[in-house]
Protein backbone atom coordinates (compact mmCIF):
# COMPACT_ATOMS: atom_id res chain seq x y z
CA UNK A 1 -128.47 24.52 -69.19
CA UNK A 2 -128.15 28.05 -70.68
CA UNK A 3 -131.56 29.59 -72.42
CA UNK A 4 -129.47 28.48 -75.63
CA UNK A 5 -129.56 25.69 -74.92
CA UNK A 6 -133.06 24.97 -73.87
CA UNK A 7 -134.81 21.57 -75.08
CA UNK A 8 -138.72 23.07 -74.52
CA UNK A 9 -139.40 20.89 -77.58
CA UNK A 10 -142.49 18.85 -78.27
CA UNK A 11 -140.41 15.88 -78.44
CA UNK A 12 -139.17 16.01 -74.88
CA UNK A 13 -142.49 17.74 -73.18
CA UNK A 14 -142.62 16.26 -69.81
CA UNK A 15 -138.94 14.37 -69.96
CA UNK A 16 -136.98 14.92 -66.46
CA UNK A 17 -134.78 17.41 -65.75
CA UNK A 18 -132.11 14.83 -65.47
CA UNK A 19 -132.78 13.54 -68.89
CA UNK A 20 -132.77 16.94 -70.80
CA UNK A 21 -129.31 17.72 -68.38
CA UNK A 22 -128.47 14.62 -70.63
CA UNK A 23 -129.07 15.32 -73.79
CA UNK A 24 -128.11 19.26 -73.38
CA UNK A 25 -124.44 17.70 -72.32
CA UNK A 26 -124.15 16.38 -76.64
CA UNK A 27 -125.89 19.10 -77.90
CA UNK A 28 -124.72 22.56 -79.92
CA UNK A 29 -125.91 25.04 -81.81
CA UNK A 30 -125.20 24.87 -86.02
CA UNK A 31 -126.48 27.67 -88.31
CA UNK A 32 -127.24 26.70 -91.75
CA UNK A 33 -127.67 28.84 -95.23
CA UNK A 34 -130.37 28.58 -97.67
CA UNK A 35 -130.28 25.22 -100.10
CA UNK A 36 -127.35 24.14 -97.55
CA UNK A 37 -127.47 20.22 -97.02
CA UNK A 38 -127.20 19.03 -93.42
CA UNK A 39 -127.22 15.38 -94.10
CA UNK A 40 -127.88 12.75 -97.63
CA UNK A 41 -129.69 9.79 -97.38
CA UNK A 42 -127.41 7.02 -97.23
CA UNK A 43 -124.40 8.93 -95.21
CA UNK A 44 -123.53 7.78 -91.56
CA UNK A 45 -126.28 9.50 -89.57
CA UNK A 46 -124.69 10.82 -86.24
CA UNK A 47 -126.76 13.41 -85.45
CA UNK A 48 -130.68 14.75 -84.36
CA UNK A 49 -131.35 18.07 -84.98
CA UNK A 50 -133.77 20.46 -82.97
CA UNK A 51 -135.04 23.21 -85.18
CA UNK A 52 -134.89 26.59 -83.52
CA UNK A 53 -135.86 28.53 -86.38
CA UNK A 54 -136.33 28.55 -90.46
CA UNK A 55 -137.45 25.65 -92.56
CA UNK A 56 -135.37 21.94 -93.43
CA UNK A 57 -136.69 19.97 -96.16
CA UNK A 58 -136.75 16.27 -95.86
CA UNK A 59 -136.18 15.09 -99.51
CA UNK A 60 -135.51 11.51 -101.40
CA UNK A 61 -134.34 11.34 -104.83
CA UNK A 62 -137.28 9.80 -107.15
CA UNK A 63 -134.62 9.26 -110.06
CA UNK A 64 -136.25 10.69 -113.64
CA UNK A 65 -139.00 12.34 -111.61
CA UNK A 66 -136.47 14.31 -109.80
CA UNK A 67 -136.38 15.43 -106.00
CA UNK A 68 -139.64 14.66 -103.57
CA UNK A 69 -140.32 16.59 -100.95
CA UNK A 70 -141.39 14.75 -98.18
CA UNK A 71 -142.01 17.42 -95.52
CA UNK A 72 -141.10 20.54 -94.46
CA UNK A 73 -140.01 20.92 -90.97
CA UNK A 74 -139.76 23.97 -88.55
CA UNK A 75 -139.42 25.72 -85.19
CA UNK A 76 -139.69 23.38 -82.43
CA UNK A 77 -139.73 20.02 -84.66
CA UNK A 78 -137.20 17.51 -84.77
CA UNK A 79 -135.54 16.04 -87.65
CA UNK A 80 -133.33 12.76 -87.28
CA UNK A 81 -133.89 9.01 -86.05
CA UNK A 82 -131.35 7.10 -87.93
CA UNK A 83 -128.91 8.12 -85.39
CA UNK A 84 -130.63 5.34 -83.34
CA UNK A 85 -130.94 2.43 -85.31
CA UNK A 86 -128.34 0.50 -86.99
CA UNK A 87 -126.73 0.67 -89.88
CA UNK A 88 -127.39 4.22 -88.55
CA UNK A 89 -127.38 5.58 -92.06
CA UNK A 90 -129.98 8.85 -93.43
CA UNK A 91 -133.26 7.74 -94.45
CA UNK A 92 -134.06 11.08 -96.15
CA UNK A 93 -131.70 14.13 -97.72
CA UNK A 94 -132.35 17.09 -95.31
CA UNK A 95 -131.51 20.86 -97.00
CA UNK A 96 -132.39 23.82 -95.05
CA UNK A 97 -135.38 25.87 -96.81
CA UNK A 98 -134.12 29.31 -95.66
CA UNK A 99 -131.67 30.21 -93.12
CA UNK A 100 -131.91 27.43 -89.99
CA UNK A 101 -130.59 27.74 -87.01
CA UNK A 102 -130.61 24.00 -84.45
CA UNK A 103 -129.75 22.40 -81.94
CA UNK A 104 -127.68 19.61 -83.16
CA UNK A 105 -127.71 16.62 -80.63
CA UNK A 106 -124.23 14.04 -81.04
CA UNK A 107 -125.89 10.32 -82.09
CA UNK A 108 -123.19 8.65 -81.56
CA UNK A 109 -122.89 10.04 -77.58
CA UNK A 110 -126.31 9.83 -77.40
CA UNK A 111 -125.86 6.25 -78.37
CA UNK A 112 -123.65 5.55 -75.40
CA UNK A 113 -125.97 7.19 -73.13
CA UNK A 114 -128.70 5.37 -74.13
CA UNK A 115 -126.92 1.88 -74.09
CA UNK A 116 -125.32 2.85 -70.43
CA UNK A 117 -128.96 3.66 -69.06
CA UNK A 118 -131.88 1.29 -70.58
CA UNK A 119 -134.40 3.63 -68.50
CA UNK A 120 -132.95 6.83 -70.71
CA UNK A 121 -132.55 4.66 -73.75
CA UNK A 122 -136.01 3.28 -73.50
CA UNK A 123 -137.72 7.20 -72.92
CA UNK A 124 -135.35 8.12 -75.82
CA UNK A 125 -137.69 5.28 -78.12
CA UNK A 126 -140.82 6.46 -76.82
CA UNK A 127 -140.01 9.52 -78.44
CA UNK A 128 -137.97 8.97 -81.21
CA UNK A 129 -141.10 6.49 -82.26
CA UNK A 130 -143.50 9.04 -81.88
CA UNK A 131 -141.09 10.89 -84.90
CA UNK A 132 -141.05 7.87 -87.27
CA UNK A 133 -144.54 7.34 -86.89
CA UNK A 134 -144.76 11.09 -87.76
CA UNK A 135 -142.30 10.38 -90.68
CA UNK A 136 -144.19 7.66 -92.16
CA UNK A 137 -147.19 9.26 -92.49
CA UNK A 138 -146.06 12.03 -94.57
CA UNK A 139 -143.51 10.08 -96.96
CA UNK A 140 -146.80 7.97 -97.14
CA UNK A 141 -148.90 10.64 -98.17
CA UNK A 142 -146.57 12.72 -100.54
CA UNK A 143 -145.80 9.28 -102.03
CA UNK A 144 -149.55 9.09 -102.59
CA UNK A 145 -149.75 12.61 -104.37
CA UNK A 146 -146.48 11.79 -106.49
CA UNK A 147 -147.85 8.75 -107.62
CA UNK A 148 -151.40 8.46 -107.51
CA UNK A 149 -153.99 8.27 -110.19
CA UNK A 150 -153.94 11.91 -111.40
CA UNK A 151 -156.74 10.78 -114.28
C-alpha cells in the first residue's frame, strides 16, 4: 500500500492489515472542483469515498424549499453506504464544498469481496453501520431545524 494510498481512517481503526490490503486493491484517488457533484440521490451508487481533504456536502432536494444540507463532511470521514445495500441507489446528492481530494473505493468490487468472504463482508457492516447510524442522526436533526416549530 503506497502512503497514497493509506486507509488510517476512523472507519477502519483497528481493521487487519489483510482487510485494508483489501480494500486498498479497489481503491483510487479522484480530485474534485468546487460545487462539482460526485454522486445524485437516486443514481446507481458504486462507490465509497474516503475524504482526504476539503469539504462534500450531503444534500436532498426539499422541492419548493429548495436544497437541505444534511451534513458537511471532511478529512478523514467517509461518505457512501448505498454501495452496500440493494437497489444500491444514492440516498443523498453529494457536491464537493471546496476543492476535495478522496479515496474512491469500487462498490461494486467491494461487493464481490464481501460476498466471497462473509468474515470481510460482515467487518465491512460493522462499519458501514456505524456510518448510517452517523447519517441518521444528522438528516434527523437538520430535518428537525428545517421543519420545526420556528414560532
Amino acid at each position: 500500500m503506497s502512503d497514497e494510498m493509506n486507509l488510517d481512517f476512523p472507519i477502519f481503526s483497528g481493521m487487519s492489515d489483510e482487510y485494508r490490503a483489501r480494500i486498498a486493491s479497489v481503491a483510487l484517488i479522484e480530485e474534485y472542483a468546487a460545487d462539482e457533484r460526485l454522486f445524485r440521490m437516486g443514481d446507481p451508487a458504486n462507490a465509497s469515498y474516503l475524504i482526504q481533504s476539503g469539504r462534500l456536502s450531503l444534500e436532498v432536494q426539499g422541492g419548493p424549499r429548495g436544497t437541505i444540507r444534511i451534513e458537511t463532511l471532511e478529512g478523514g470521514d467517509a461518505a457512501g453506504f448505498s454501495w452496500l445495500f440493494p437497489p444500491h441507489r444514492w440516498a443523498f446528492d453529494g457536491r464537493a464544498v471546496d476543492p476535495l481530494r478522496v479515496i474512491a473505493l469500487d462498490g461494486a468490487q467491494l461487493r464481490v469481496l464481501k460476498s466471497t468472504d462473509h468474515e470481510f463482508g460482515y467487518e465491512m457492516m460493522l462499519r458501514y453501520s456505524a456510518v448510517i447510524t452517523d447519517r441518521l442522526q444528522a438528516t434527523r436533526m437538520q430535518l428537525m431545524d428545517f421543519y420545526g416549530d420556528h414560532g
